[in-house]
N, C-alpha and C. Protein backbone atom coordinates (compact mmCIF):
# COMPACT_ATOMS: atom_id res chain seq x y z
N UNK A 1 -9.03 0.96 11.36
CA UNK A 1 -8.45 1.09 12.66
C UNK A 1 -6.94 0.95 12.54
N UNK A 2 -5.83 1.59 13.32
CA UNK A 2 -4.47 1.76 13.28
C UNK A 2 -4.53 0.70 14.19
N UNK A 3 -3.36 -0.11 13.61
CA UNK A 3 -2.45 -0.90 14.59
C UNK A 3 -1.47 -0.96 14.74
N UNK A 4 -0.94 -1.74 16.25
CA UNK A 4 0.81 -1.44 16.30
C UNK A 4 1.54 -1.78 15.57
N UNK A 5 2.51 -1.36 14.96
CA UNK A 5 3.76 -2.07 14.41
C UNK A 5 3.56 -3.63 14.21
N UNK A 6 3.45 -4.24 15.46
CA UNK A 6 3.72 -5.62 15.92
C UNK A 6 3.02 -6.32 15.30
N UNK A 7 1.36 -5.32 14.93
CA UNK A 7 0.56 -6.71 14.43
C UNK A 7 1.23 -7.14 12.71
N UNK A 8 2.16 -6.14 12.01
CA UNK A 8 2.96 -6.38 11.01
C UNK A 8 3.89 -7.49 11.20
N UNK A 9 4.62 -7.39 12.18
CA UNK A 9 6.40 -7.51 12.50
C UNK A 9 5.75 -9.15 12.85
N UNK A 10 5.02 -8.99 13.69
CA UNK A 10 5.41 -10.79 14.90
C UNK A 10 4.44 -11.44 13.40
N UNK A 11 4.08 -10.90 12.23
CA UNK A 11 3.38 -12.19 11.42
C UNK A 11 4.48 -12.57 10.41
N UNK A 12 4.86 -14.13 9.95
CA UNK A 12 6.06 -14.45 8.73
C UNK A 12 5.57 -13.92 7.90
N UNK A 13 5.12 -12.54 7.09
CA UNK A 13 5.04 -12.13 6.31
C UNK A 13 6.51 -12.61 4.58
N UNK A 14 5.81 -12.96 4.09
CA UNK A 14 7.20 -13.29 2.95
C UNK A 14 8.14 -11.50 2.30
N UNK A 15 6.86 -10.43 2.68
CA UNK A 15 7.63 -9.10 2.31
C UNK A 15 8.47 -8.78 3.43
N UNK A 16 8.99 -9.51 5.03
CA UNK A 16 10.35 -9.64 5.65
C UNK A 16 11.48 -9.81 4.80
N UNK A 17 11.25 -10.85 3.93
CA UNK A 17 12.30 -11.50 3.08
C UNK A 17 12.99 -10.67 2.11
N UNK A 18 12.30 -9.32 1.87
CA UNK A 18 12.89 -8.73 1.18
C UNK A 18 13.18 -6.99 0.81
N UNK A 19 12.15 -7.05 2.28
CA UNK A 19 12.09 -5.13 2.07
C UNK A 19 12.70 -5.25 4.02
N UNK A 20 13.37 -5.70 4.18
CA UNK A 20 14.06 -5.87 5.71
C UNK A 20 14.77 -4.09 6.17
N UNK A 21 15.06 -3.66 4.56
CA UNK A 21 15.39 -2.27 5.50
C UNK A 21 14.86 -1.20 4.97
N UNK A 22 13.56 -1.33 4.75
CA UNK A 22 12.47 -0.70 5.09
C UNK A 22 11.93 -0.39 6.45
N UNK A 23 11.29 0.54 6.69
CA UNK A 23 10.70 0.51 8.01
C UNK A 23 9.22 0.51 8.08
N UNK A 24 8.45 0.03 8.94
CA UNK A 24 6.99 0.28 8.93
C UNK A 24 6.53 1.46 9.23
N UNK A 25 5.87 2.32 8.75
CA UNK A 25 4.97 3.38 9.44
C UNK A 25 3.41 3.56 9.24
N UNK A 26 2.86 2.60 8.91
CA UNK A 26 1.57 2.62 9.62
C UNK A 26 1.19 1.09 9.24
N UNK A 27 0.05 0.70 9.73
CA UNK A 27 -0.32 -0.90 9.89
C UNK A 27 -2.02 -0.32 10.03
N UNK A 28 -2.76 -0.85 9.66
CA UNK A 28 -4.21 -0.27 9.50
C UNK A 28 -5.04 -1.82 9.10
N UNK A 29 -6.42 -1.71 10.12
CA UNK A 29 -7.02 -3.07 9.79
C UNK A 29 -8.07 -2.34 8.55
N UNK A 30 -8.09 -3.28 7.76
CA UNK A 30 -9.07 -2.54 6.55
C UNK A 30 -10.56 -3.28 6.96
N UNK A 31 -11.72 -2.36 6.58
CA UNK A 31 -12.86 -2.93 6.56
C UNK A 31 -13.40 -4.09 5.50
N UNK A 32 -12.75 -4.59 5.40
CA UNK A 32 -12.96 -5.60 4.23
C UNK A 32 -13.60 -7.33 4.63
N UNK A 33 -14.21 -7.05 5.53
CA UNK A 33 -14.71 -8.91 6.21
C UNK A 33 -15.26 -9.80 4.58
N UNK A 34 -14.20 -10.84 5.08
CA UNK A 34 -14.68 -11.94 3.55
C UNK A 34 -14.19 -13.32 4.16
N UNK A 35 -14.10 -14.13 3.22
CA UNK A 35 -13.25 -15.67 3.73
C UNK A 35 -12.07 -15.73 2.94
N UNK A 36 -11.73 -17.17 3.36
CA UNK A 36 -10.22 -17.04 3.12
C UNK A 36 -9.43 -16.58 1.72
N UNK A 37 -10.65 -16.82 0.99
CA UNK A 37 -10.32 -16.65 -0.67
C UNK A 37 -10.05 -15.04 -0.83
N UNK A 38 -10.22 -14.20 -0.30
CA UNK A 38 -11.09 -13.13 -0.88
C UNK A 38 -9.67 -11.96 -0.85
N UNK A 39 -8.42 -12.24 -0.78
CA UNK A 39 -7.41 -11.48 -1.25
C UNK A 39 -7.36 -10.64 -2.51
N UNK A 40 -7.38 -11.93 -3.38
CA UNK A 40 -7.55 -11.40 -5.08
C UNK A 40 -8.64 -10.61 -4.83
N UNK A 41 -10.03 -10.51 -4.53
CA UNK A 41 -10.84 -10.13 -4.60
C UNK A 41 -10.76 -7.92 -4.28
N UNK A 42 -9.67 -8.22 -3.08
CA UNK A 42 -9.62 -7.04 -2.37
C UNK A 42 -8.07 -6.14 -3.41
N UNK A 43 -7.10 -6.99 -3.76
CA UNK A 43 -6.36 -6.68 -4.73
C UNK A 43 -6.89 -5.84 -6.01
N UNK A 44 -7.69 -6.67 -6.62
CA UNK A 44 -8.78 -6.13 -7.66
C UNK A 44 -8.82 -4.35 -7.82
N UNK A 45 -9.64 -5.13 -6.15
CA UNK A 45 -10.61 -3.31 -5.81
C UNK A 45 -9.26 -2.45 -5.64
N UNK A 46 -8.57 -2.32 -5.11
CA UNK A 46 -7.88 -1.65 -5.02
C UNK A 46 -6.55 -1.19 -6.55
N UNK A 47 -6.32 -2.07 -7.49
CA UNK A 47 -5.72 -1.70 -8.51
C UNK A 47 -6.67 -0.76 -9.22
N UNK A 48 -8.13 -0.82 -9.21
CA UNK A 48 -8.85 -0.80 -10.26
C UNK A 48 -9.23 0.87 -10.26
N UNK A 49 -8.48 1.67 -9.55
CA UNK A 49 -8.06 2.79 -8.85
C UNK A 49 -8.60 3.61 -7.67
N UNK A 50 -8.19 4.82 -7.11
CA UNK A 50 -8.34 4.72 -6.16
C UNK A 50 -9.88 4.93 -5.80
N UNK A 51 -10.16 4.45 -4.11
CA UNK A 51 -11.40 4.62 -3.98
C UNK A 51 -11.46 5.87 -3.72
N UNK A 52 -13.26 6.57 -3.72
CA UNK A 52 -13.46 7.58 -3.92
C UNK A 52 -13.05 8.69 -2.03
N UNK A 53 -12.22 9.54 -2.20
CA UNK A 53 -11.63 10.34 -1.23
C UNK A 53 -12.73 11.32 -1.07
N UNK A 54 -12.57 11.99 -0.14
CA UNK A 54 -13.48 12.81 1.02
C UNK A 54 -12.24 14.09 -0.26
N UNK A 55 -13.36 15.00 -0.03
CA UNK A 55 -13.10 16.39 -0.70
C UNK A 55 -10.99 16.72 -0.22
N UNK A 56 -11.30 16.63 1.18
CA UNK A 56 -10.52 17.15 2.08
C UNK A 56 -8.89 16.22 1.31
N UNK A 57 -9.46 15.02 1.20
CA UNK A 57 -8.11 13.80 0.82
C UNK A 57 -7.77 14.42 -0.48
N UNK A 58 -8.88 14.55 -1.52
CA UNK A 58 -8.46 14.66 -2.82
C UNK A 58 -7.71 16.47 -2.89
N UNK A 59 -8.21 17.12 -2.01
CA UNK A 59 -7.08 18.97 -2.19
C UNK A 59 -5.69 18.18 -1.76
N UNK A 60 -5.70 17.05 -0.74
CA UNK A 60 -4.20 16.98 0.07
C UNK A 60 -3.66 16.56 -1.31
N UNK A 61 -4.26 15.61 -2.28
CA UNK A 61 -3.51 14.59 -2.90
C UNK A 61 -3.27 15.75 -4.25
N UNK A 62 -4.26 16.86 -4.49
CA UNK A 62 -3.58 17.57 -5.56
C UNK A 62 -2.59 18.25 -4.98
N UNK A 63 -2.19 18.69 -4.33
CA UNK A 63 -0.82 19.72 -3.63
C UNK A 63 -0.10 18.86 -4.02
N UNK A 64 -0.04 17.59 -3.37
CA UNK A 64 1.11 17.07 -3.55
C UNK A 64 1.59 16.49 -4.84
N UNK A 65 0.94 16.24 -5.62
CA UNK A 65 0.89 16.08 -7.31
C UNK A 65 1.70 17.80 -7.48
N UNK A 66 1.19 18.90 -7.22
CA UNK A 66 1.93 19.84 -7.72
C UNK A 66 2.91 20.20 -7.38
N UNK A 67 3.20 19.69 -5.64
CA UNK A 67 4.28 20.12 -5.58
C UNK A 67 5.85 19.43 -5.91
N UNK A 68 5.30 17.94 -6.05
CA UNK A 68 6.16 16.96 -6.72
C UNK A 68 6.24 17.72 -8.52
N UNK A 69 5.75 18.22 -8.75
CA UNK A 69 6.04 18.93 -10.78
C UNK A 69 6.32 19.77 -10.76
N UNK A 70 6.13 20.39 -9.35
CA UNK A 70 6.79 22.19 -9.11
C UNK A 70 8.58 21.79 -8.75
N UNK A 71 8.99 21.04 -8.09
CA UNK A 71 10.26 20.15 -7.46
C UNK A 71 10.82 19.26 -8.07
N UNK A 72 10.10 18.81 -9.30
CA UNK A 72 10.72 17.37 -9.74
C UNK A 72 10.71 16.19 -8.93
N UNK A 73 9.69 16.08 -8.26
CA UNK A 73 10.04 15.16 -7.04
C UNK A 73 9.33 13.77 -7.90
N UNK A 74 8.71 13.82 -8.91
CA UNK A 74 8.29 12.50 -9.36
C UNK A 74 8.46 12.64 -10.81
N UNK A 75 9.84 13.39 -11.39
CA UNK A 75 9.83 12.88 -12.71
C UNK A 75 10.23 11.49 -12.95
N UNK A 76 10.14 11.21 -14.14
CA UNK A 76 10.18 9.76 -14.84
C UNK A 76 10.92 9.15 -14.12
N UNK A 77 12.32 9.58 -14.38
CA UNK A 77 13.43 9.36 -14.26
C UNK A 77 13.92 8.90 -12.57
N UNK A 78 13.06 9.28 -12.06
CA UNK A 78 13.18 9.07 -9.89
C UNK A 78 12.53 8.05 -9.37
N UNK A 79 11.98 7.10 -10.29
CA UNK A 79 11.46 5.99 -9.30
C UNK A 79 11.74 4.29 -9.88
N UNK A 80 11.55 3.44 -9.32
CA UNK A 80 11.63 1.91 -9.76
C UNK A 80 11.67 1.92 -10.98
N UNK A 81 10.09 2.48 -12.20
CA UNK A 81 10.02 2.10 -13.23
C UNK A 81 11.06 2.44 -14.15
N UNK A 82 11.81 3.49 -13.30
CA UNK A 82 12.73 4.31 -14.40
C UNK A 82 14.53 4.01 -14.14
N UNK A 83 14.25 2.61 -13.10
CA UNK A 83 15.32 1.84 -12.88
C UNK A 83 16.38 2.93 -12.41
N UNK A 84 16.04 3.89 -11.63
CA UNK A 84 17.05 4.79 -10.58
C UNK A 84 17.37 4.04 -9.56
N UNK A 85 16.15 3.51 -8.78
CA UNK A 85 16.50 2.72 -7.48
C UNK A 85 15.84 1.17 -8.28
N UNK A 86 17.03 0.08 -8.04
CA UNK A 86 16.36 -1.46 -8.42
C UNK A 86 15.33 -1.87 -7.57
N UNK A 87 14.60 -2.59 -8.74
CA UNK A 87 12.91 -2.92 -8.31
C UNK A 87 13.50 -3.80 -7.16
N UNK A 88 12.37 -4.07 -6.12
CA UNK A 88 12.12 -5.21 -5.12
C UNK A 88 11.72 -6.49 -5.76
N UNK A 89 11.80 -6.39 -7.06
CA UNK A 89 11.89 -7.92 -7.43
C UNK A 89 12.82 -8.45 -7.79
N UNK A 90 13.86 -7.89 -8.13
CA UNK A 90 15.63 -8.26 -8.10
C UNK A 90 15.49 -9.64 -6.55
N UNK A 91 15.01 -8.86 -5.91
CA UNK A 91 15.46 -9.51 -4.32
C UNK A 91 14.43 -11.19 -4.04
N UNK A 92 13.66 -11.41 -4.71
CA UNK A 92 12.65 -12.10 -4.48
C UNK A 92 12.97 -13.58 -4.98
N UNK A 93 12.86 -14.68 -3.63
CA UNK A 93 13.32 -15.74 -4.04
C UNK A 93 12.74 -16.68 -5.76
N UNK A 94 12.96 -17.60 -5.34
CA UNK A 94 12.62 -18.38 -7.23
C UNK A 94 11.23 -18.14 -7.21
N UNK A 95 10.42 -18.74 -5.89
CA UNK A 95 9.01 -19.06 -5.84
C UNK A 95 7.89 -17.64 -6.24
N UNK A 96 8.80 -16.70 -5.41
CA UNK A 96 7.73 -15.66 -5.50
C UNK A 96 8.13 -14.75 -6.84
N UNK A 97 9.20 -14.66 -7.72
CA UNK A 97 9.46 -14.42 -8.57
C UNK A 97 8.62 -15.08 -9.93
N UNK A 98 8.11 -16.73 -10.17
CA UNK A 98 7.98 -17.10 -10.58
C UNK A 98 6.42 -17.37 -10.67
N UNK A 99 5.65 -16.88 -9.54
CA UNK A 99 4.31 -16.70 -9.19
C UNK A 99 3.69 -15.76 -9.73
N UNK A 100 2.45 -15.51 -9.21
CA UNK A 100 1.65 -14.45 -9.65
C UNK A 100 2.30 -13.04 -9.32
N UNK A 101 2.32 -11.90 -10.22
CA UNK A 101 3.10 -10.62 -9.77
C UNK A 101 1.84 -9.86 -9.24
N UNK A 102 0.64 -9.92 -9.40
CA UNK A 102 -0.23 -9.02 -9.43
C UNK A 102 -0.42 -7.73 -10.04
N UNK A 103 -1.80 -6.90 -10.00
CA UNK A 103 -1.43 -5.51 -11.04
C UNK A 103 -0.97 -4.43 -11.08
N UNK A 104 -0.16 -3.35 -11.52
CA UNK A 104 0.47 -2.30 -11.16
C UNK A 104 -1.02 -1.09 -11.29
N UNK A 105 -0.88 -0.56 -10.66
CA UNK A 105 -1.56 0.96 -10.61
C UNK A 105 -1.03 2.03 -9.90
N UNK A 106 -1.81 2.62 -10.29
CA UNK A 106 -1.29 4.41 -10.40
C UNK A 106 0.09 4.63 -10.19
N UNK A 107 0.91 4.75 -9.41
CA UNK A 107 2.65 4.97 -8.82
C UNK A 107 3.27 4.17 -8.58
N UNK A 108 2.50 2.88 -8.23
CA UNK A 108 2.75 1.43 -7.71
C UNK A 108 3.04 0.18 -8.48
N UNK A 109 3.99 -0.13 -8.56
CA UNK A 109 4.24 -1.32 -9.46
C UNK A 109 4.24 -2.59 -8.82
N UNK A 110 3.64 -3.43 -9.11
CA UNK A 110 3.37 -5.14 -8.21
C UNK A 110 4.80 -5.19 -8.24
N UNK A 111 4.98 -6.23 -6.98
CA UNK A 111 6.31 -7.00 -6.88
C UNK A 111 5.80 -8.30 -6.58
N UNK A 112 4.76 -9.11 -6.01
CA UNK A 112 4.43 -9.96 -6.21
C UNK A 112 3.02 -10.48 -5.43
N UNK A 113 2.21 -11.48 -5.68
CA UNK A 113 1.23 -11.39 -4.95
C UNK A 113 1.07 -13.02 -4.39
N UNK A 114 0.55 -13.79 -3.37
CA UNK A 114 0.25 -14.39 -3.15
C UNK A 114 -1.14 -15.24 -2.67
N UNK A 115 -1.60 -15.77 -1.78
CA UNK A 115 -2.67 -16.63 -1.39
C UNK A 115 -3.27 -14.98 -0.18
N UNK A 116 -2.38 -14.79 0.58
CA UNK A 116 -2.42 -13.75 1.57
C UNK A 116 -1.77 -12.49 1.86
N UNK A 117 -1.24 -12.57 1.06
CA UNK A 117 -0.30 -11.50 0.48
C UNK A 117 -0.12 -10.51 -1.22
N UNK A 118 -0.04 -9.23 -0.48
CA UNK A 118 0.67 -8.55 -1.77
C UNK A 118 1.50 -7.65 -1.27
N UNK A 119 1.80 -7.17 -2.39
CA UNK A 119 3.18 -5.97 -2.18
C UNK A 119 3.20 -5.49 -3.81
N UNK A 120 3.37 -4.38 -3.41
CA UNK A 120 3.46 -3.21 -4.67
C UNK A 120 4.43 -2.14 -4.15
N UNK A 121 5.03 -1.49 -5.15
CA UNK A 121 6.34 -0.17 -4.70
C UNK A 121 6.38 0.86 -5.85
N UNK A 122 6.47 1.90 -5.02
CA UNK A 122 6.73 2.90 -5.68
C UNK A 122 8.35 3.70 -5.34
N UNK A 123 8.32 4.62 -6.22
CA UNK A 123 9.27 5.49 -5.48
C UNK A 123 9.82 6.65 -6.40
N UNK A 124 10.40 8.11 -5.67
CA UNK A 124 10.38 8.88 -6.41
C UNK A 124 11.38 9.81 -5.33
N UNK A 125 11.97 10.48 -5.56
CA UNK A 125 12.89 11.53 -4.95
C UNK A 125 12.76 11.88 -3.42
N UNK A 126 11.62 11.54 -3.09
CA UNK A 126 11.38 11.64 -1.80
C UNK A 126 11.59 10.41 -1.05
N UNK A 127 11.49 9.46 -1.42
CA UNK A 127 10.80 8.10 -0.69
C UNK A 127 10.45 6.61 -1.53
N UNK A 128 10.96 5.69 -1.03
CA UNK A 128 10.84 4.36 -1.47
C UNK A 128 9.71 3.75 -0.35
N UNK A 129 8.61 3.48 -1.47
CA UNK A 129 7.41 3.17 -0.22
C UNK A 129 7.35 1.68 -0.93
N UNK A 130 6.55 0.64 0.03
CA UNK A 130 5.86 -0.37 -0.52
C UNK A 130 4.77 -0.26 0.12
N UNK A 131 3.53 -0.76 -0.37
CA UNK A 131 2.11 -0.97 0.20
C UNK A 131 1.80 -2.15 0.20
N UNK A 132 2.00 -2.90 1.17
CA UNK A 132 1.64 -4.50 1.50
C UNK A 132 0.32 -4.97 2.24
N UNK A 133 -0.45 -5.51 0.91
CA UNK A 133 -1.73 -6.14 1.73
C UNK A 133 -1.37 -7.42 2.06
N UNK A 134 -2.38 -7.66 3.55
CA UNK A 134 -1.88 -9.17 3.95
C UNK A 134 -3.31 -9.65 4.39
N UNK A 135 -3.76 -11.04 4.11
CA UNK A 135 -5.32 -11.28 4.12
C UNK A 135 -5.21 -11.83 5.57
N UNK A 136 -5.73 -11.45 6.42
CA UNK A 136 -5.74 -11.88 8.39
C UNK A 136 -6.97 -12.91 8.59
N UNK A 137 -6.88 -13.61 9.86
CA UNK A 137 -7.90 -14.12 10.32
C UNK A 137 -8.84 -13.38 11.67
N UNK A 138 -9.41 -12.90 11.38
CA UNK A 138 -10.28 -11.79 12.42
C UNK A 138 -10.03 -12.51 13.71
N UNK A 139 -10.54 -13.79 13.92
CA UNK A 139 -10.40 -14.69 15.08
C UNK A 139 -11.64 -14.71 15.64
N UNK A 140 -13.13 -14.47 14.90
CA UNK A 140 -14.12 -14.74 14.94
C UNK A 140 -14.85 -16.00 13.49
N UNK A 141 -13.68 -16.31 13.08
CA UNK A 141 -14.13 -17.01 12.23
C UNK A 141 -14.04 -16.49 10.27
N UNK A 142 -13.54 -15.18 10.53
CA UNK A 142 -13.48 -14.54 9.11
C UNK A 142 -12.34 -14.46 8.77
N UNK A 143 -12.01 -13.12 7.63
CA UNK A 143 -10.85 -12.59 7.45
C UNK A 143 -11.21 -11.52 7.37
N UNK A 144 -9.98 -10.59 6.78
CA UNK A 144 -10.06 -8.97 6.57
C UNK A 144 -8.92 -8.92 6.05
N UNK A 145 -8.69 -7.78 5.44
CA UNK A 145 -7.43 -7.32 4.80
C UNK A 145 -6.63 -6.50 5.71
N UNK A 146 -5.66 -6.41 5.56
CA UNK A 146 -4.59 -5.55 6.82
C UNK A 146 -3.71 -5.06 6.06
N UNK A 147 -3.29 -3.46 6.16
CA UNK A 147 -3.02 -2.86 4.86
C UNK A 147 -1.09 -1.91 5.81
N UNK A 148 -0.11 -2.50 5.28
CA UNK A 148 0.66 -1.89 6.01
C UNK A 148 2.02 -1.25 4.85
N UNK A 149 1.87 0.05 5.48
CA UNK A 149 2.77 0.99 4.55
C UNK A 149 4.01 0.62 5.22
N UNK A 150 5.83 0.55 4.29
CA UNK A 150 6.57 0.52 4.52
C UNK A 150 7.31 1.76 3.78
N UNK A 151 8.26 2.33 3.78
CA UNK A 151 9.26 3.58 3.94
C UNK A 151 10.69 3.35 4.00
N UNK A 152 11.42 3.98 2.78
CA UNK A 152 12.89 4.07 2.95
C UNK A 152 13.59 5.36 2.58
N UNK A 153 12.94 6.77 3.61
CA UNK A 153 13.26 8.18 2.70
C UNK A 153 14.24 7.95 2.49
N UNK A 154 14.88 8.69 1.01
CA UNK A 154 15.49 9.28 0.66
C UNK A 154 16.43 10.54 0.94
N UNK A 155 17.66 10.20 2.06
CA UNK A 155 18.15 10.98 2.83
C UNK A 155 17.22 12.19 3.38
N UNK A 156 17.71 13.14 4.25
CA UNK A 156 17.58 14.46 4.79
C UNK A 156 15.99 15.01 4.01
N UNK A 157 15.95 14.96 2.40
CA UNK A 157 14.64 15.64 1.86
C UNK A 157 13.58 14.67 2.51
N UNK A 158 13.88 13.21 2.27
CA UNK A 158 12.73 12.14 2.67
C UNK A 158 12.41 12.09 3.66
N UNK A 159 13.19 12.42 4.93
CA UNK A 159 13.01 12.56 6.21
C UNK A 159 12.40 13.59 6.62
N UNK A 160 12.51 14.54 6.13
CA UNK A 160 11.47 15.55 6.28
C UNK A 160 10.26 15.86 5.74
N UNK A 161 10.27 15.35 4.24
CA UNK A 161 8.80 15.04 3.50
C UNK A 161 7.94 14.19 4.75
N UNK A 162 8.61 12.95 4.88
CA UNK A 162 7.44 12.33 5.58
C UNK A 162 7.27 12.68 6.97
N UNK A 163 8.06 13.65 7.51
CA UNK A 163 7.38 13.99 8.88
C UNK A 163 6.60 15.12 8.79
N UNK A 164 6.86 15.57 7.19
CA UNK A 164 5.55 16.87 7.04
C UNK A 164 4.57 16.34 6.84
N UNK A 165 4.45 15.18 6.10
CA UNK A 165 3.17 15.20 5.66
C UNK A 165 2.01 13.96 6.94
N UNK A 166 2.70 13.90 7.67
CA UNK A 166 2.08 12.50 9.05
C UNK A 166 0.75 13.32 9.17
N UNK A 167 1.09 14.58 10.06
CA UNK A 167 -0.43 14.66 10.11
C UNK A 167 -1.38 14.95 9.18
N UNK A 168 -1.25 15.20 8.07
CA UNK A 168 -2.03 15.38 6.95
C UNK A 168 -2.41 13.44 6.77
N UNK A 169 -1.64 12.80 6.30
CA UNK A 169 -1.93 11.35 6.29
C UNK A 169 -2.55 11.14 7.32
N UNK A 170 -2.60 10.96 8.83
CA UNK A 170 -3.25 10.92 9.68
C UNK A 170 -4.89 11.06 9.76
N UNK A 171 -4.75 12.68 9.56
CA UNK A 171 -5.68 13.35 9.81
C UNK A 171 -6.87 13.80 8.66
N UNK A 172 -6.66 13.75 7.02
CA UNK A 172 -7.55 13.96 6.16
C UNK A 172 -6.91 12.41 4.89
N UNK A 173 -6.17 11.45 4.87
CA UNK A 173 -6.20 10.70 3.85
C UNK A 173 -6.54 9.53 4.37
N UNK A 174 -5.69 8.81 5.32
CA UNK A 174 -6.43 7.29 5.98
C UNK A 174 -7.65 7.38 6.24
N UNK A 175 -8.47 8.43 7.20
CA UNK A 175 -9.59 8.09 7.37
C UNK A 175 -10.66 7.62 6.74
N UNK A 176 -10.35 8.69 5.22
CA UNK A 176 -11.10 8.96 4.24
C UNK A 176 -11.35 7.57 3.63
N UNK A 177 -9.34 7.38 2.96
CA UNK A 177 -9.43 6.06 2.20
C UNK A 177 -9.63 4.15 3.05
N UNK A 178 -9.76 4.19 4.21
CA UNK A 178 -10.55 3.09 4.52
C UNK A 178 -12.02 3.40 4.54
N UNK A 179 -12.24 4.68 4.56
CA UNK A 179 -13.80 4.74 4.77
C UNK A 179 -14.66 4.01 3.23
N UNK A 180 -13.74 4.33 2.16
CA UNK A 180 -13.84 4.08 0.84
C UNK A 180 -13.65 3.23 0.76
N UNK A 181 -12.49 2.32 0.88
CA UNK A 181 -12.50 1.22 0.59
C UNK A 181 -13.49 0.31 1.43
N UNK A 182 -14.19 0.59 2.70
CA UNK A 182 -15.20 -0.74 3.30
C UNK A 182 -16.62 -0.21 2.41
N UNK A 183 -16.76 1.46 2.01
CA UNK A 183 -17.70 1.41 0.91
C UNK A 183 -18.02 0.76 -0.07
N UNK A 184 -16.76 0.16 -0.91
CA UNK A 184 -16.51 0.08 -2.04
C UNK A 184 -16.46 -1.71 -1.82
N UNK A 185 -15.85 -1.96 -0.72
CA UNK A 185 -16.02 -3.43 -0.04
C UNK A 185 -17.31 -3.83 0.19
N UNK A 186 -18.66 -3.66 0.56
CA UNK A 186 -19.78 -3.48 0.80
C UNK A 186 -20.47 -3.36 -0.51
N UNK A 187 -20.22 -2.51 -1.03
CA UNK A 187 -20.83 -2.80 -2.06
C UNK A 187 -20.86 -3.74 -3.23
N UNK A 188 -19.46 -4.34 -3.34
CA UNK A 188 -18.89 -5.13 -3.96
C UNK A 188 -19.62 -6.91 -3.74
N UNK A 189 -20.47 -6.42 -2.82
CA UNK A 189 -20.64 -7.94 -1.69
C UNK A 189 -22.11 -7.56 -2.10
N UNK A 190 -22.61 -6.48 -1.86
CA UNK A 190 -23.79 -6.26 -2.54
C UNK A 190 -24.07 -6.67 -3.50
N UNK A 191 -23.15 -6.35 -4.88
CA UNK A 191 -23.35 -6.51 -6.04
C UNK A 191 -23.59 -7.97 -6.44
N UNK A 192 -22.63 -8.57 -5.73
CA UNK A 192 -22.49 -10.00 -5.76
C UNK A 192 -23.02 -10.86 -5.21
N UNK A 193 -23.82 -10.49 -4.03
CA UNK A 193 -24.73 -11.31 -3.72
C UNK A 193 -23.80 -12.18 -2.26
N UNK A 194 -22.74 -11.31 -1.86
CA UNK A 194 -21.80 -11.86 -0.85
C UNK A 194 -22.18 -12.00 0.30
C-alpha cells in the first residue's frame, strides 16, 4: 500500500541525518507482518536478490538495463562505487559509521543498518537514489517493514528520467515487487515455522 510522504517525514528516522537533500518519492507499507526483531530478517530477503517480478516488471527492468548501455547511463565510472558522487557514508555520525553496515546488492551499496532501520544507495548518471527500510509498529500489536525511496536527479536528464519512468514504476514494478516480497515473506514464515 502507498503512503503519504508524512508517514516517512513526521518519523526520527536516523537517514534525516544524512540524506536531508534528498527528496522522498514514494513511501510504501510492505507486506511483511513479524515482531520487533524481524528487520535483519526482512534485510536478508531482500539483499539475497530480487524477488521474483510479474513478466510485465521484468520487460520494464530489461529496457532499462539497455537503455542505460545504449546511453552510458550506468557505466562504472557514474555511481558511488566508482567514487563520482561521495558515498552517504562520508556523512554518517561515529555511531552509525561504526555499527553494522549491512549487505550491498545488485546497484545498491549499504550505508548502514540498524535495530529498525536500513539504507542502501545507488547511483548512476541519471539519479542518486537511496532505498530505506524502516521496521514500524502496525498499532495492532505487530510490525511490518515500510519501504521508502529517496531521489537526488541528476540535473535536467534526472528530472526527466524520473518523470518518465513514474508511471511505469507505478503501474507494472511496485505492484509486482511488494506482491513478491509478502510472497517471499510468507513463505519465509512458512519455512520456519513463523
Amino acid at each position: 500500500m502507498r503512503l503519504p510522504i508524512t508517514a516517512h517525514t513526521s518519523r526520527s528516522w536516523r537517514i534525516h541525518e544524512i540524506a536531508g537533500d534528498f527528496r522522498v518519492e514514494d513511501v510504501w507499507a510492505l507486506p511483511t507482518p513479524g515482531g520487533p526483531d524481524d528487520l535483519a530478517r526482512l534485510v536478508r530477503q531482500m539483499a539475497n536478490g530480487p524477488a521474483a517480478f510479474s513478466p510485465v516488471a521484468r520487460v520494464l527492468f530489461a529496457v532499462r538495463w539497455r537503455l542505460g548501455a545504449l546511453l552510458g547511463w550506468d557505466e562504472p565510472d557514474s555511481g558511488v562505487a566508482a567514487a563520482r558522487v561521495p558515498t552517504l557514508r562520508d556523512r554518517l555520525s561515529a555511531d552509525l559509521r561504526e555499527g553494522l553496515r549491512g549487505p550491498d546488492f545488485g546497484v545498491f551499496t549499504s550505508v548502514y543498518q540498524t535495530h529498525d532501520e536500513w539504507a542502501a544507495e545507488m547511483g548512476n548518471r541519471t539519479v542518486r537514489g537511496v532505498l530505506h527500510i524502516g521496521w514500524v509498529q502496525d498499532g495492532a500489536g505487530g510490525y511490518h517493514g515500510r519501504m521508502t525511496v529517496l531521489v537526488k536527479p541528476n540535473g535536467l536528464l534526472g528530472a526527466v528520467y524520473m518523470a518518465g519512468i513514474k508511471p511505469f514504476r507505478y503501474l507494472g514494478v511496485y505492484p509486482a515487487m511488494l506482491r513478491a516480497i509478502g510472497r517471499e515473506w510468507q513463505a519465509s514464515a512458512a519455512k520456519n515455522g513463523a
